[in-house]
C-alpha atoms as a PDB file:
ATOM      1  CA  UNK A   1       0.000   0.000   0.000  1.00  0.00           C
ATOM      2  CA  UNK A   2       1.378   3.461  -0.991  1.00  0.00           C
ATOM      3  CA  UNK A   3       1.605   5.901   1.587  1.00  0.00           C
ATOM      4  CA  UNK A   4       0.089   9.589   1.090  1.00  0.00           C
ATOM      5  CA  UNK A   5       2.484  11.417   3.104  1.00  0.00           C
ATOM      6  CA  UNK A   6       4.736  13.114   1.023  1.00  0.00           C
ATOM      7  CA  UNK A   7       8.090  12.471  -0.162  1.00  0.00           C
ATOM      8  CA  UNK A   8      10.619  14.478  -0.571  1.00  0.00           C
ATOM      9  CA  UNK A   9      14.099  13.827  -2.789  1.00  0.00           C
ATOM     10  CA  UNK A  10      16.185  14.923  -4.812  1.00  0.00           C
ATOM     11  CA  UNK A  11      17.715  14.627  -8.488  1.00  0.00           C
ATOM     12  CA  UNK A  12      20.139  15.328 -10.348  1.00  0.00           C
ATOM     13  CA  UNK A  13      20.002  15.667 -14.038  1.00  0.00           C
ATOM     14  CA  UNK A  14      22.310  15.761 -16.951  1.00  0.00           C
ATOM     15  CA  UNK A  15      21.385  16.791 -20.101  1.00  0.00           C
ATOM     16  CA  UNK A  16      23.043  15.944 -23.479  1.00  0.00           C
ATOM     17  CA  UNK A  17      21.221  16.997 -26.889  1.00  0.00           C
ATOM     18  CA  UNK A  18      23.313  15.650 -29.668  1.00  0.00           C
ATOM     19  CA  UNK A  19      23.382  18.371 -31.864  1.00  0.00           C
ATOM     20  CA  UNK A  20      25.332  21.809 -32.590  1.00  0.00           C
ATOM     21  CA  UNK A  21      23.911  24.886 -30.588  1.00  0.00           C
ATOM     22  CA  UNK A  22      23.135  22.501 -27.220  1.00  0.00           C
ATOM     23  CA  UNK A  23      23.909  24.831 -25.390  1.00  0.00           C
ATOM     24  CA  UNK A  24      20.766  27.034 -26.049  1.00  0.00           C
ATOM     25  CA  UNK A  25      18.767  23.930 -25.565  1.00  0.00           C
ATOM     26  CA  UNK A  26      20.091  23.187 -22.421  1.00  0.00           C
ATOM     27  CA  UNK A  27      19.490  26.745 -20.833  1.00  0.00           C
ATOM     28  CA  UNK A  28      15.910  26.597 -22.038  1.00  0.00           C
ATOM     29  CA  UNK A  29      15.550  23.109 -19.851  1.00  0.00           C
ATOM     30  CA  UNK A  30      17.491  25.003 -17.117  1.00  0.00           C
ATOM     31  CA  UNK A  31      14.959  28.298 -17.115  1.00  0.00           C
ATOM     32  CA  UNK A  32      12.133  25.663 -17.563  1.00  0.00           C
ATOM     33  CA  UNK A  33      12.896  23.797 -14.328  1.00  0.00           C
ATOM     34  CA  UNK A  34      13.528  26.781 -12.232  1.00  0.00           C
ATOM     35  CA  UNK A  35      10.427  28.143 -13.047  1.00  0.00           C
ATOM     36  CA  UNK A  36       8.722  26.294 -11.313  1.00  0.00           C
ATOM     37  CA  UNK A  37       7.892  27.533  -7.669  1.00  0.00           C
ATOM     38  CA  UNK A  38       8.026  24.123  -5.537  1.00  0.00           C
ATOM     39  CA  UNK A  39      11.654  23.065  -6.862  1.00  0.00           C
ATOM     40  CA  UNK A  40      14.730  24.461  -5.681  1.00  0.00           C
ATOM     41  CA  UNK A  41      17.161  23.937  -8.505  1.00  0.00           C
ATOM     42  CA  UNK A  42      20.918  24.390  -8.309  1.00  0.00           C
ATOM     43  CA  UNK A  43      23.184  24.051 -11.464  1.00  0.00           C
ATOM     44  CA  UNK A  44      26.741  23.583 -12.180  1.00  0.00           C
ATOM     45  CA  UNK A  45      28.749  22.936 -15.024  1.00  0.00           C
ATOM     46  CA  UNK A  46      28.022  19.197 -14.832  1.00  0.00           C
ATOM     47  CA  UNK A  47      24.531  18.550 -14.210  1.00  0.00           C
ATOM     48  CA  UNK A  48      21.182  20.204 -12.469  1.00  0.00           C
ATOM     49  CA  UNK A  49      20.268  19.496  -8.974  1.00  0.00           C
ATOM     50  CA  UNK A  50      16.744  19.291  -8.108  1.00  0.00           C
ATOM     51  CA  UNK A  51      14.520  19.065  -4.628  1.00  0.00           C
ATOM     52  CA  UNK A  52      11.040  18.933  -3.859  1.00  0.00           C
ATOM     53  CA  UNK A  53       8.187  16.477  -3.162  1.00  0.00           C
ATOM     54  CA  UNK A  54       9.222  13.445  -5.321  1.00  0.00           C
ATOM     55  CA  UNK A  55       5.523  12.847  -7.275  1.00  0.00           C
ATOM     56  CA  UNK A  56       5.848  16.550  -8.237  1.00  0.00           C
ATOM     57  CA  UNK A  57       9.789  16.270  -9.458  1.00  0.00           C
ATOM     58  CA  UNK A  58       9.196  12.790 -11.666  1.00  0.00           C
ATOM     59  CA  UNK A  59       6.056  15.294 -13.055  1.00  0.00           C
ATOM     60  CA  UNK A  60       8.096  18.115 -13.681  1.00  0.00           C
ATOM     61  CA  UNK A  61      10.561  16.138 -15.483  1.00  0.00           C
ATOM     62  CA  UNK A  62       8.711  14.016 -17.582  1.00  0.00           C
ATOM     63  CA  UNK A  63       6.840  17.131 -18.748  1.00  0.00           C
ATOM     64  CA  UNK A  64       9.819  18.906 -19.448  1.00  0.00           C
ATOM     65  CA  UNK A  65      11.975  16.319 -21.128  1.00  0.00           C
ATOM     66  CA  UNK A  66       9.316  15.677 -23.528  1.00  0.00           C
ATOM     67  CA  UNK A  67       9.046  19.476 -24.322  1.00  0.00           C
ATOM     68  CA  UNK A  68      12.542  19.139 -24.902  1.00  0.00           C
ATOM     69  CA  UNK A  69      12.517  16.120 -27.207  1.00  0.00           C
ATOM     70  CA  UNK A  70       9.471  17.499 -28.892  1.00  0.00           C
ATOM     71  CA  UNK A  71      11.977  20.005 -30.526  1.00  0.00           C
ATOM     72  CA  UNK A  72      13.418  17.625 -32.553  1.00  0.00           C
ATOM     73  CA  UNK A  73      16.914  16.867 -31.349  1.00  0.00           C
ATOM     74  CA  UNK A  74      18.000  13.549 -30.437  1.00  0.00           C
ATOM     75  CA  UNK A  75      18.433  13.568 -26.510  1.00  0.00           C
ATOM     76  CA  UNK A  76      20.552  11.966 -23.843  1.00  0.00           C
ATOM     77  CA  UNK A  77      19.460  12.711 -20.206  1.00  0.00           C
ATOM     78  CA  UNK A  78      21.215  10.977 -17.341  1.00  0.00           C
ATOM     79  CA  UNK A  79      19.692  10.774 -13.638  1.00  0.00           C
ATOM     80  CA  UNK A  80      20.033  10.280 -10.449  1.00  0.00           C
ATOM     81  CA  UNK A  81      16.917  10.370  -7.918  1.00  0.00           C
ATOM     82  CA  UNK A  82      17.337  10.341  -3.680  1.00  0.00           C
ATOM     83  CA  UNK A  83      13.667   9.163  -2.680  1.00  0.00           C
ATOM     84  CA  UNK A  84      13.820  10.191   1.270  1.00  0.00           C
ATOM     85  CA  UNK A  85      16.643  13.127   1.106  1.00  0.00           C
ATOM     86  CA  UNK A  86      15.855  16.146   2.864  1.00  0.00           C
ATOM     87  CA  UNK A  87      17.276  19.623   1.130  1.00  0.00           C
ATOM     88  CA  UNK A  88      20.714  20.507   2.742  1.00  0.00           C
ATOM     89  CA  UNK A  89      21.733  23.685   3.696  1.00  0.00           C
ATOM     90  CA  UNK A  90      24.377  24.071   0.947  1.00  0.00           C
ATOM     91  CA  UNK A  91      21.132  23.892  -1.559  1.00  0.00           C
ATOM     92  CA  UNK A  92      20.010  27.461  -0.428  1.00  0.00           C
ATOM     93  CA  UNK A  93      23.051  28.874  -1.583  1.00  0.00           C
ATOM     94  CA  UNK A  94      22.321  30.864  -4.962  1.00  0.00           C
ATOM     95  CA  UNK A  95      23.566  28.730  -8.063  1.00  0.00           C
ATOM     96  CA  UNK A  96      25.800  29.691 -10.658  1.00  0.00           C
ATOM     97  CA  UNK A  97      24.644  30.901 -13.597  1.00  0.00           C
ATOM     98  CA  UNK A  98      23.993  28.964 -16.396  1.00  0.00           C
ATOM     99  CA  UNK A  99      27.328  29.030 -18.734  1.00  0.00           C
ATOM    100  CA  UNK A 100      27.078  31.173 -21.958  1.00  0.00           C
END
């Protein structure tokens, strides 16, 4: 039996679009994520960390990978989810903006 108590976790998500100009693509998946108000997202050069109630991450992500495949480039995406992780302290700290 599933419980209904929340979950929280938290992911982290690399995104590879095989194709020139990835960069742009990866930004808009970037902007996309932190847009929305119950994730606190953190970036780096190497991948996108994400925390929030897990239902509403797997959501988010599903909805926003698609949008991203829907644009026609082939995609890689590689992730990691925490089921059961709280959000440390370090994830407050502001993240670094997304690479030109």
């Amino acid at each position: 039996m599933l419980s209904s108590k929340p979950m929280r976790a938290a992911v982290e998500i690399s995104m590879y679009p095989l194709v020139e100009g990835y960069r742009t693509m990866i930004r808009a998946f970037i902007e996309r994520l932190r847009g929305d108000p119950e994730l606190v997202v953190r970036s780096n050069t190497l991948s996108t960390q994400l925390w929030g109630d897990l239902d509403h991450l797997m959501q988010v992500l599903s909805r926003e990978m698609r949008t991203s495949a829907e644009a026609g480039a082939q995609l890689v995406f590689v992730i990691k989810v925490l089921p059961g992780i709280a959000l440390p302290p370090a994830a407050m700290a502001p993240s670094a903006p997304i690479p030109p």
